[in-house]
N, C-alpha and C. Protein backbone atom coordinates (compact mmCIF):
# COMPACT_ATOMS: atom_id res chain seq x y z
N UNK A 1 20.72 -0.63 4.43
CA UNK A 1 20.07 -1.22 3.27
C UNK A 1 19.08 -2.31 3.69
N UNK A 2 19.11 -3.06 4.55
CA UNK A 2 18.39 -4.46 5.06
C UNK A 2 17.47 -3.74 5.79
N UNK A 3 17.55 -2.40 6.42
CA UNK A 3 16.69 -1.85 7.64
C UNK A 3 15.70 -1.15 6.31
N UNK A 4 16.22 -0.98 5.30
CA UNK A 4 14.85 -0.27 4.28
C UNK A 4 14.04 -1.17 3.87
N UNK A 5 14.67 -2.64 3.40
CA UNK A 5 14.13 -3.59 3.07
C UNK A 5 13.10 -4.57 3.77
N UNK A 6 13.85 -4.37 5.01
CA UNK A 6 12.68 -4.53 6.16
C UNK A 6 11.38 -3.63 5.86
N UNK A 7 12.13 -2.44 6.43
CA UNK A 7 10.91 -1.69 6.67
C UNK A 7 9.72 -1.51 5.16
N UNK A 8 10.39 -1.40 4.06
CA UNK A 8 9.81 -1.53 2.89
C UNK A 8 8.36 -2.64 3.21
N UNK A 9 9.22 -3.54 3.24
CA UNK A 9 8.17 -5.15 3.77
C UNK A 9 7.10 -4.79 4.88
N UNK A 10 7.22 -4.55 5.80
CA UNK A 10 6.59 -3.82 7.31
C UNK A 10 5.43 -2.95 6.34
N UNK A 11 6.13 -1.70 5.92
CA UNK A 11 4.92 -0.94 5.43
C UNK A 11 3.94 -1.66 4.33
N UNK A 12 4.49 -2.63 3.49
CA UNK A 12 3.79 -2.78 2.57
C UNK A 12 2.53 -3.95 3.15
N UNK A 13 3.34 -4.75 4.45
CA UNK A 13 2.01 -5.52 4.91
C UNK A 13 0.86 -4.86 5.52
N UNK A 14 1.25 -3.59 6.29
CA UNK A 14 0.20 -2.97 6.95
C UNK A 14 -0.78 -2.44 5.97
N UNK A 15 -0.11 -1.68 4.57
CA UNK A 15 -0.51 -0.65 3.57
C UNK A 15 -1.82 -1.85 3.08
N UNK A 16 -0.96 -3.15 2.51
CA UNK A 16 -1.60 -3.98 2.18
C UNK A 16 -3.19 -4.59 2.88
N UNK A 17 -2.91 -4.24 4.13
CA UNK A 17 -3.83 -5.20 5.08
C UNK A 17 -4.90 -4.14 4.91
N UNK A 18 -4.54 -3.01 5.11
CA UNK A 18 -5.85 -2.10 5.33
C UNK A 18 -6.31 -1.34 3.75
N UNK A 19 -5.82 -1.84 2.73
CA UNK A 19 -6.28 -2.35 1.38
C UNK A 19 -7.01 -3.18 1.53
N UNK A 20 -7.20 -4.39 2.09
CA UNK A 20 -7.76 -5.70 2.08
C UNK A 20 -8.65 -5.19 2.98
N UNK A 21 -8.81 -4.89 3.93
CA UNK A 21 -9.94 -3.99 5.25
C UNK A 21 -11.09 -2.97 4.11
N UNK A 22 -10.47 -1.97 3.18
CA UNK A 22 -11.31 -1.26 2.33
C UNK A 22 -12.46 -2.12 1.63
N UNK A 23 -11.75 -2.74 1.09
CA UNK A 23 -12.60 -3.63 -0.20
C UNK A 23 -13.40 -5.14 0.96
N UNK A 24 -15.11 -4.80 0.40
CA UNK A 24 -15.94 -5.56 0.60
C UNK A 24 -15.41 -6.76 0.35
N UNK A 25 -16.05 -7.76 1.27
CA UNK A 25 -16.11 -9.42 0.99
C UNK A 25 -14.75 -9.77 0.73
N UNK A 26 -14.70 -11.27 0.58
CA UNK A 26 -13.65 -11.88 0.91
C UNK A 26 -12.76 -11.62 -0.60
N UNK A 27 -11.29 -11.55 -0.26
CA UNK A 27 -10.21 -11.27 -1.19
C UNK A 27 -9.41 -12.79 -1.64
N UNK A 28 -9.58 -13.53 -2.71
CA UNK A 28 -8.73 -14.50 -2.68
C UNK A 28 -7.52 -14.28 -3.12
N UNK A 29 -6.32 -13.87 -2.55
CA UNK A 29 -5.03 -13.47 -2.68
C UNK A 29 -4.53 -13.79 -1.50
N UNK A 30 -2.94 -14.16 -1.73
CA UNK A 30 -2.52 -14.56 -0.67
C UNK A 30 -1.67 -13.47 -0.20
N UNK A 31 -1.14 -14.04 1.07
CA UNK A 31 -0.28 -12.66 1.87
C UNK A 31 0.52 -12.10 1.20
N UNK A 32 1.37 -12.85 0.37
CA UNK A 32 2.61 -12.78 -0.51
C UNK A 32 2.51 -11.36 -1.39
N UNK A 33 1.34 -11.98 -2.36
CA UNK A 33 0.42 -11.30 -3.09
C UNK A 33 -0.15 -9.33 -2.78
N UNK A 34 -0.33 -10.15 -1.00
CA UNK A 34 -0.88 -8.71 -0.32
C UNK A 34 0.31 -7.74 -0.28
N UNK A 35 1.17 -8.43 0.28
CA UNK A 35 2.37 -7.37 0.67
C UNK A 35 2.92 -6.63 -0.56
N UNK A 36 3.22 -8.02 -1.79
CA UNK A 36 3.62 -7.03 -3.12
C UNK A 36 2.28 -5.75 -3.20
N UNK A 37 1.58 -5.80 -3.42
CA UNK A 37 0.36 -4.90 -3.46
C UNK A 37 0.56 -3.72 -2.70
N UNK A 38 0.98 -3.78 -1.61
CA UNK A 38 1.03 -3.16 -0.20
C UNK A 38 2.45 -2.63 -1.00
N UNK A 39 3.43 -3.21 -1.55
CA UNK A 39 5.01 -2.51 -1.13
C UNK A 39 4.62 -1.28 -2.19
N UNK A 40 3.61 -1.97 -3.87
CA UNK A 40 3.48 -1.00 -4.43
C UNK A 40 2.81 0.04 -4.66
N UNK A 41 1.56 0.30 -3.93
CA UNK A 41 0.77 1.58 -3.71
C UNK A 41 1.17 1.93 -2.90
N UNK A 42 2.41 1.70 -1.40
CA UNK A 42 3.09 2.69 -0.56
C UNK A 42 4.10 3.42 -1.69
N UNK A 43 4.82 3.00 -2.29
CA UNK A 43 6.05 3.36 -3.36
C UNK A 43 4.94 4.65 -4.12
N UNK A 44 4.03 4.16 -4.84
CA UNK A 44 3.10 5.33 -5.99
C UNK A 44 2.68 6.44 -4.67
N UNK A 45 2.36 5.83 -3.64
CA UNK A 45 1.72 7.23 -2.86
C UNK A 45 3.15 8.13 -2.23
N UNK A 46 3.95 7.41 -2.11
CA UNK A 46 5.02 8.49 -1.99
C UNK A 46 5.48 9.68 -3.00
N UNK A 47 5.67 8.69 -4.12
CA UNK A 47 5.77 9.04 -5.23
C UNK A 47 5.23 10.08 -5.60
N UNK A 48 4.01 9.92 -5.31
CA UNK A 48 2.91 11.19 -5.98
C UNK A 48 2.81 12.26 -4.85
N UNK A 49 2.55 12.13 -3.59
CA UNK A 49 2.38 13.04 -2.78
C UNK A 49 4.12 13.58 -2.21
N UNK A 50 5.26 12.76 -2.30
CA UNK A 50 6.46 13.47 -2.38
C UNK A 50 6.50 14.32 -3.69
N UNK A 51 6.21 14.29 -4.92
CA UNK A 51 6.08 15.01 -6.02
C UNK A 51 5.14 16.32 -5.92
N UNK A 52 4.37 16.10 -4.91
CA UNK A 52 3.39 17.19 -4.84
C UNK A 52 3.41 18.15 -3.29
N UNK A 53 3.45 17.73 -2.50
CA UNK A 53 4.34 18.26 -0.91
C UNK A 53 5.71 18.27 -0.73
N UNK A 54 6.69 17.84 -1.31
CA UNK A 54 7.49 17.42 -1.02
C UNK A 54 8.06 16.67 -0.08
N UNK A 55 9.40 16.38 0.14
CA UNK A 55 9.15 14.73 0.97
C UNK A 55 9.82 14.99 2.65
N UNK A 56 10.55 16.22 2.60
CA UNK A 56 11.33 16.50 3.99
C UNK A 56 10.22 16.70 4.60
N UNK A 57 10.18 16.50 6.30
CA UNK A 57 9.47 16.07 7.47
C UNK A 57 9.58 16.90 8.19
N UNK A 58 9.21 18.19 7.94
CA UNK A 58 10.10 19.67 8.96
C UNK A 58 9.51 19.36 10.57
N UNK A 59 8.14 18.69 11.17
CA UNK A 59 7.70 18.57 11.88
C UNK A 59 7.68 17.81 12.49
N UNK A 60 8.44 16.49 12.10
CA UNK A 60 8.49 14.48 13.05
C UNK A 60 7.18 14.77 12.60
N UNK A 61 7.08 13.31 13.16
CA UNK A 61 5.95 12.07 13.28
C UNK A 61 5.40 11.44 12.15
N UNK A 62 4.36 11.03 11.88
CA UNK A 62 3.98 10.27 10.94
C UNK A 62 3.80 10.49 10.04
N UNK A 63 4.09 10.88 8.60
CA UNK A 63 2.80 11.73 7.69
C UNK A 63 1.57 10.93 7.31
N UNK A 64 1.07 11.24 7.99
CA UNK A 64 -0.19 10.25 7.62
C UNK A 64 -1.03 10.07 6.39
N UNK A 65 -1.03 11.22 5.57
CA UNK A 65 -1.35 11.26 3.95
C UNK A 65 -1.14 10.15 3.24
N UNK A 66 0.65 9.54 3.35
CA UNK A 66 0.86 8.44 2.91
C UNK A 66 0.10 7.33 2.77
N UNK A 67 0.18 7.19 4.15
CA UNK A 67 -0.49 5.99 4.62
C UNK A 67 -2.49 5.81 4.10
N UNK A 68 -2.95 7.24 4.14
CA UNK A 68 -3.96 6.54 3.68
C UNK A 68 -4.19 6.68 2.36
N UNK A 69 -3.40 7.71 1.52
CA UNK A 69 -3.32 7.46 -0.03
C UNK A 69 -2.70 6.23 -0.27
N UNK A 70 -1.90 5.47 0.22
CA UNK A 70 -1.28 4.07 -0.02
C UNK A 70 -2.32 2.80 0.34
N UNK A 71 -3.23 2.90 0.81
CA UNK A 71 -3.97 2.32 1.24
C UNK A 71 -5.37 1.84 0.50
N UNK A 72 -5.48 3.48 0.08
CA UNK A 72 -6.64 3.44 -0.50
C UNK A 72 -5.84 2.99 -2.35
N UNK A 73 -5.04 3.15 -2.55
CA UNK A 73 -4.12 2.78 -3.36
C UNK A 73 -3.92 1.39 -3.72
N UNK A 74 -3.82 0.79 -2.31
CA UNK A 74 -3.60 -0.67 -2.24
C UNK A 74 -5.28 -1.48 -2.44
N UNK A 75 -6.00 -0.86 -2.35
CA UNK A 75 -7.22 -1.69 -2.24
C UNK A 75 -8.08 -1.33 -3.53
N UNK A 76 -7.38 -0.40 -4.41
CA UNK A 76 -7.58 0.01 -5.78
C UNK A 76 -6.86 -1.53 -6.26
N UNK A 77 -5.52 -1.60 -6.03
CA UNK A 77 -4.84 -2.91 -6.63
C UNK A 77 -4.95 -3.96 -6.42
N UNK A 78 -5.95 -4.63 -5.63
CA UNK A 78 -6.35 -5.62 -5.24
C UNK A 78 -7.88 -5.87 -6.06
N UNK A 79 -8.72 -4.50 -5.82
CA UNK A 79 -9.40 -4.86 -7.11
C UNK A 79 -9.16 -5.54 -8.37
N UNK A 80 -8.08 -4.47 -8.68
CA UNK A 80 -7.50 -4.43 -10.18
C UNK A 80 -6.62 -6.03 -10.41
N UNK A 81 -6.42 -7.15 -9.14
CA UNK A 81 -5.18 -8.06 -9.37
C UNK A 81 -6.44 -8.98 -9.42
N UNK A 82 -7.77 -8.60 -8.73
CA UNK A 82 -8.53 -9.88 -8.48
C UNK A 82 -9.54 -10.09 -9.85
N UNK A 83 -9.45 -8.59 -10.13
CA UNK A 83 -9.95 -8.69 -11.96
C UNK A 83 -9.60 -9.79 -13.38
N UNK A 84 -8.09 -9.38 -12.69
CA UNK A 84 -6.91 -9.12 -14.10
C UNK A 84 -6.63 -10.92 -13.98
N UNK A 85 -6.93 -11.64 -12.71
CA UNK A 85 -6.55 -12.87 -12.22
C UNK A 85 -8.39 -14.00 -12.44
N UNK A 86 -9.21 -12.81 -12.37
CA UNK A 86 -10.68 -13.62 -12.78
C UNK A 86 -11.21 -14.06 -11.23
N UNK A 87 -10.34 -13.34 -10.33
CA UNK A 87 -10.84 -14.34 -8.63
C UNK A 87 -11.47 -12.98 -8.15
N UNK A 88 -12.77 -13.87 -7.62
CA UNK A 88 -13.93 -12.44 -6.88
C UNK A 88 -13.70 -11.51 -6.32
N UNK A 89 -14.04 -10.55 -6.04
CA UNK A 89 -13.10 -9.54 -5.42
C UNK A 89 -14.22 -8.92 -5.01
């Protein structure tokens, strides 16, 4: 349970960071901010692409789909937080 919660955290900073890498010019949000962002467009891109591929791994390694639907996911929500918050984005 602590090793998901970790890792939950882990993915959502990376998901988050390269959200923040997509979107032009500077982001005023803080890390905190980033990672929630990050935990929740990794969660929707699972979500949606486990709903649509399904989620078993017949092959190892990475699925990488995730990662950049979560991403591009995450930097959709950073738009949408820097809107909804009035800070430039």
């Amino acid at each position: 349970m602590i090793g998901a919660i970790i890792g939950a955290i882990v993915a959502g900073l990376i998901i988050g960071a390269l959200g923040r890498l997509i979107v032009p010019g500077k982001q005023n949000i803080s890390i905190v901010m980033t990672i929630v962002i990050g935990i929740i467009a990794s969660l929707v891109a699972t979500l949606i692409l486990g709903a649509i591929f399904g989620y078993e791994n017949a092959n190892g390694g990475i699925q990488w789909w995730y990662w950049i639907v979560g991403a591009i996911l995450a930097a959709l929500g950073i738009v949408a937080y820097g809107r909804i918050t009035n800070k430039s984005v």
